[in-house]
PDB file of N, CA and C in Angstrom:
ATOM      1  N   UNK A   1     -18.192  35.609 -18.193  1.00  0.00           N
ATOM      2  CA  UNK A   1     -18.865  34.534 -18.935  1.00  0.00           C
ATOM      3  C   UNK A   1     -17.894  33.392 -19.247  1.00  0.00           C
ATOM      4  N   UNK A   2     -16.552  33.821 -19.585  1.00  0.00           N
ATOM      5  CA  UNK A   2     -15.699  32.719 -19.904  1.00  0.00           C
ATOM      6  C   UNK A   2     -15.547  31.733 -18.771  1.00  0.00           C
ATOM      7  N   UNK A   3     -15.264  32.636 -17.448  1.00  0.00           N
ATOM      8  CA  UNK A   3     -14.918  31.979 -16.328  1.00  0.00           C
ATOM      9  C   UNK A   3     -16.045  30.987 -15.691  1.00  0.00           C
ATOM     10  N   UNK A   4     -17.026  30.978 -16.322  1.00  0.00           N
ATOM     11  CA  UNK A   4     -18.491  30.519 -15.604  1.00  0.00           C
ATOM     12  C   UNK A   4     -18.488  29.061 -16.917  1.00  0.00           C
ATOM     13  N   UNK A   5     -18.361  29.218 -18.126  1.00  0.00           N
ATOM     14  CA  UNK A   5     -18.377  28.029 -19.243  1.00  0.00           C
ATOM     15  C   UNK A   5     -17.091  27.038 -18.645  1.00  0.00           C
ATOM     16  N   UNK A   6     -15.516  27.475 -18.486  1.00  0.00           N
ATOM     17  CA  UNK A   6     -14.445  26.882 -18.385  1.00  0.00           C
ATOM     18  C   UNK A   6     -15.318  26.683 -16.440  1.00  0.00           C
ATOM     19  N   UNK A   7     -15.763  26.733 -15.941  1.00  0.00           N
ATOM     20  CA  UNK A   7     -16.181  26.121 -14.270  1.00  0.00           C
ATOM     21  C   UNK A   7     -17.092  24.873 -14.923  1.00  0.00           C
ATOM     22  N   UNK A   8     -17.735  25.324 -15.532  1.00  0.00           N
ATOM     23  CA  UNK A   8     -19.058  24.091 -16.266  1.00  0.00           C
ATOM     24  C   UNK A   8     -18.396  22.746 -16.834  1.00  0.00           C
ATOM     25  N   UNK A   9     -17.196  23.313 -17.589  1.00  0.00           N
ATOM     26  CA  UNK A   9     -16.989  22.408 -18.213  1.00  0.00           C
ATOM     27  C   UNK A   9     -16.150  21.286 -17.012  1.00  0.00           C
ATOM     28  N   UNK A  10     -15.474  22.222 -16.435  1.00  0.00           N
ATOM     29  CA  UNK A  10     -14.137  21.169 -15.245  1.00  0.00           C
ATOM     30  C   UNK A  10     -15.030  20.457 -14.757  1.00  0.00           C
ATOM     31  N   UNK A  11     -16.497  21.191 -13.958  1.00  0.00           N
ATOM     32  CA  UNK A  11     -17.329  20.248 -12.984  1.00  0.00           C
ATOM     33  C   UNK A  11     -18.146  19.556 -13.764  1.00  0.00           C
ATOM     34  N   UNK A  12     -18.195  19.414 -15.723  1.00  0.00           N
ATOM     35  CA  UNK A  12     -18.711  18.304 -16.298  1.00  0.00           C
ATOM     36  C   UNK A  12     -17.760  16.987 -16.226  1.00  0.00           C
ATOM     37  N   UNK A  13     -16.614  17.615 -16.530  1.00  0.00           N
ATOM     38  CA  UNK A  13     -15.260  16.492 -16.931  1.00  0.00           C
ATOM     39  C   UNK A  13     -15.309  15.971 -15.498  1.00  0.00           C
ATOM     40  N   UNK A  14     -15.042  16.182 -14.322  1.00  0.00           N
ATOM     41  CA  UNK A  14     -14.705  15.832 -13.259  1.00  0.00           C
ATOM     42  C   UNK A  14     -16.150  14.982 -13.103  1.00  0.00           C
ATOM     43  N   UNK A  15     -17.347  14.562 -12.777  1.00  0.00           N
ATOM     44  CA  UNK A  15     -18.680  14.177 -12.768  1.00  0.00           C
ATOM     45  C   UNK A  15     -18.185  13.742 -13.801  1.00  0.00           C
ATOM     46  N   UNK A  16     -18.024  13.056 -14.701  1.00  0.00           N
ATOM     47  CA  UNK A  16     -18.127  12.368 -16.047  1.00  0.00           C
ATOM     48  C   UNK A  16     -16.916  11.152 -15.366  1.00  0.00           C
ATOM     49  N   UNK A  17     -16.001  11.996 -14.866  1.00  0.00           N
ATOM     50  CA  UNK A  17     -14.566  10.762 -14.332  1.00  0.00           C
ATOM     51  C   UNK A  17     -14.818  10.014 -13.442  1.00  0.00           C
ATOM     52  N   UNK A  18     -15.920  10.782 -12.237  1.00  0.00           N
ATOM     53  CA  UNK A  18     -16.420  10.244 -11.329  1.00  0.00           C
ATOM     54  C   UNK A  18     -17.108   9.374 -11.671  1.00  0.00           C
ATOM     55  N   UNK A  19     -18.228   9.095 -12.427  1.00  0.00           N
ATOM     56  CA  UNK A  19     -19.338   7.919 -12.841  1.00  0.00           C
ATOM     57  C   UNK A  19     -18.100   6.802 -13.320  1.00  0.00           C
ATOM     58  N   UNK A  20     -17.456   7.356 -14.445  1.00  0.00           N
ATOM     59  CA  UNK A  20     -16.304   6.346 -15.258  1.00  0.00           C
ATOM     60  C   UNK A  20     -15.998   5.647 -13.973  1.00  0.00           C
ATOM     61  N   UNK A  21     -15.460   6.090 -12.547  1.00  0.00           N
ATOM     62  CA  UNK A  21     -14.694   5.263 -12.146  1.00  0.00           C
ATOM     63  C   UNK A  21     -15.730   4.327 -11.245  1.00  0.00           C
ATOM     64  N   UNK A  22     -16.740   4.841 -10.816  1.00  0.00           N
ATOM     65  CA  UNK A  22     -17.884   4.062 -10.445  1.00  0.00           C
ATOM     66  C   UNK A  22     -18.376   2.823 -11.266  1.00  0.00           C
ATOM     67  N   UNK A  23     -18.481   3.331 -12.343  1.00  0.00           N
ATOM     68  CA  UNK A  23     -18.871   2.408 -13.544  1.00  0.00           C
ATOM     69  C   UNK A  23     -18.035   1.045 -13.532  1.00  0.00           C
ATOM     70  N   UNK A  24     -16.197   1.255 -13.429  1.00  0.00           N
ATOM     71  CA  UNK A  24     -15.293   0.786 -14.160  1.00  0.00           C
ATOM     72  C   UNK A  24     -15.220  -0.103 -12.343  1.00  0.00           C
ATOM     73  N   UNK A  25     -15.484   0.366 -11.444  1.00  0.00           N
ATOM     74  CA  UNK A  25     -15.207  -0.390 -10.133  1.00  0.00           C
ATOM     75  C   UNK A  25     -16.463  -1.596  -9.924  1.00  0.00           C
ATOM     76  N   UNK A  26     -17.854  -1.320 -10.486  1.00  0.00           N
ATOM     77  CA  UNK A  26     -18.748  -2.059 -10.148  1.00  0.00           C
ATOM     78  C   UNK A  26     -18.748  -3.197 -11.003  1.00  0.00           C
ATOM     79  N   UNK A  27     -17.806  -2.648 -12.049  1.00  0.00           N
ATOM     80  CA  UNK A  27     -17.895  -3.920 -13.758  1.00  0.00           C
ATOM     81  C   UNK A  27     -17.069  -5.030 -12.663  1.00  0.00           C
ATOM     82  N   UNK A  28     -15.698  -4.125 -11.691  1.00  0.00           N
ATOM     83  CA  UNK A  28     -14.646  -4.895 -11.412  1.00  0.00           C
ATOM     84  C   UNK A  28     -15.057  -5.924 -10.246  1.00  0.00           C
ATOM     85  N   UNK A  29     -15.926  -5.327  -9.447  1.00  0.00           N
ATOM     86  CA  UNK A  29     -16.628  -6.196  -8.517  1.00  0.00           C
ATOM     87  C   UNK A  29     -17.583  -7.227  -9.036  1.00  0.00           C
ATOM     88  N   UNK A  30     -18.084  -7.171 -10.317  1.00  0.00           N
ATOM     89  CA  UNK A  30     -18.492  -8.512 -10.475  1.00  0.00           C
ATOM     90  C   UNK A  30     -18.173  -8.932 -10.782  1.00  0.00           C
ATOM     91  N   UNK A  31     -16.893  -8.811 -11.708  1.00  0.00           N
ATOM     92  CA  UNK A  31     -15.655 -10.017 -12.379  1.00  0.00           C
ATOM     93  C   UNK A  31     -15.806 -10.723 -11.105  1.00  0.00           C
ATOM     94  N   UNK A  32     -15.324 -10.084 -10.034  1.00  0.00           N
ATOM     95  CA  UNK A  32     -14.266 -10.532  -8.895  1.00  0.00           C
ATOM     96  C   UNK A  32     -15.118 -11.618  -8.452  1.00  0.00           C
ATOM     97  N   UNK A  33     -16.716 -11.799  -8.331  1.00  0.00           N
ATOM     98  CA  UNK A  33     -17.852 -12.159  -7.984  1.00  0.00           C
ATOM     99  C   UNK A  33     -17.822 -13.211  -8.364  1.00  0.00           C
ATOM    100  N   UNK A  34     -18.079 -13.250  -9.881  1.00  0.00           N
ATOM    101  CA  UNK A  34     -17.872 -13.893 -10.984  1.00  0.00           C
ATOM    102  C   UNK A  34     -16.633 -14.991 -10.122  1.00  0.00           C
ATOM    103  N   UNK A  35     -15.598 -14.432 -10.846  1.00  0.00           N
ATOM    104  CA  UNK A  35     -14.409 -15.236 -10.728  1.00  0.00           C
ATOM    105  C   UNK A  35     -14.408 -16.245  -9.070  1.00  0.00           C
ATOM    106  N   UNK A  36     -15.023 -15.337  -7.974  1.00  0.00           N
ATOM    107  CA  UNK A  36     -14.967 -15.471  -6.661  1.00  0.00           C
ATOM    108  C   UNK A  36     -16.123 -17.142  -6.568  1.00  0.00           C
ATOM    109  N   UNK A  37     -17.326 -16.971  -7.145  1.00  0.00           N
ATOM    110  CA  UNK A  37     -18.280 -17.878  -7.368  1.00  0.00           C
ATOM    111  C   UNK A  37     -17.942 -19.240  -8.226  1.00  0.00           C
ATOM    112  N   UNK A  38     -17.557 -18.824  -9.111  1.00  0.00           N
ATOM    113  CA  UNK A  38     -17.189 -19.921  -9.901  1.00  0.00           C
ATOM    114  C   UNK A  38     -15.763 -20.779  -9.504  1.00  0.00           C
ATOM    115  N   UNK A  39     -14.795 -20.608  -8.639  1.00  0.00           N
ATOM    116  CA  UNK A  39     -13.850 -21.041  -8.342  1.00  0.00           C
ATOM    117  C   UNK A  39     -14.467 -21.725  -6.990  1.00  0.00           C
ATOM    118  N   UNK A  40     -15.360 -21.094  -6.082  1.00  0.00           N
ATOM    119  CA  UNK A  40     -15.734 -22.236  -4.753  1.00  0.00           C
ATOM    120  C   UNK A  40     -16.835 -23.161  -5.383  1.00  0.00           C
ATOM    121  N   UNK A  41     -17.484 -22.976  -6.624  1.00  0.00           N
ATOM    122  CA  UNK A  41     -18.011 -24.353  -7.133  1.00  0.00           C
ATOM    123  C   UNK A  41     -17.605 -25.298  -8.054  1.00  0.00           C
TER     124      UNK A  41
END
């Protein structure tokens, strides 16, 4: 039982880091967008 909660939890934390970095890359692509758009007008 322990070994099955401590698996749950790694493959929550790990899926939780994964979205974070999804999250934190798509914010970064629209800065870049952002920044990319507003500098050729």
């Amino acid at each position: 039982m322990k070994y099955k909660a401590c698996y749950q939890h790694i493959v929550v934390v790990s899926v939780i880091r994964c979205e974070c970095r999804l999250l934190i890359t798509s914010i970064c692509a629209r800065v870049v967008q952002r920044k990319g758009s507003s500098v050729l007008s």
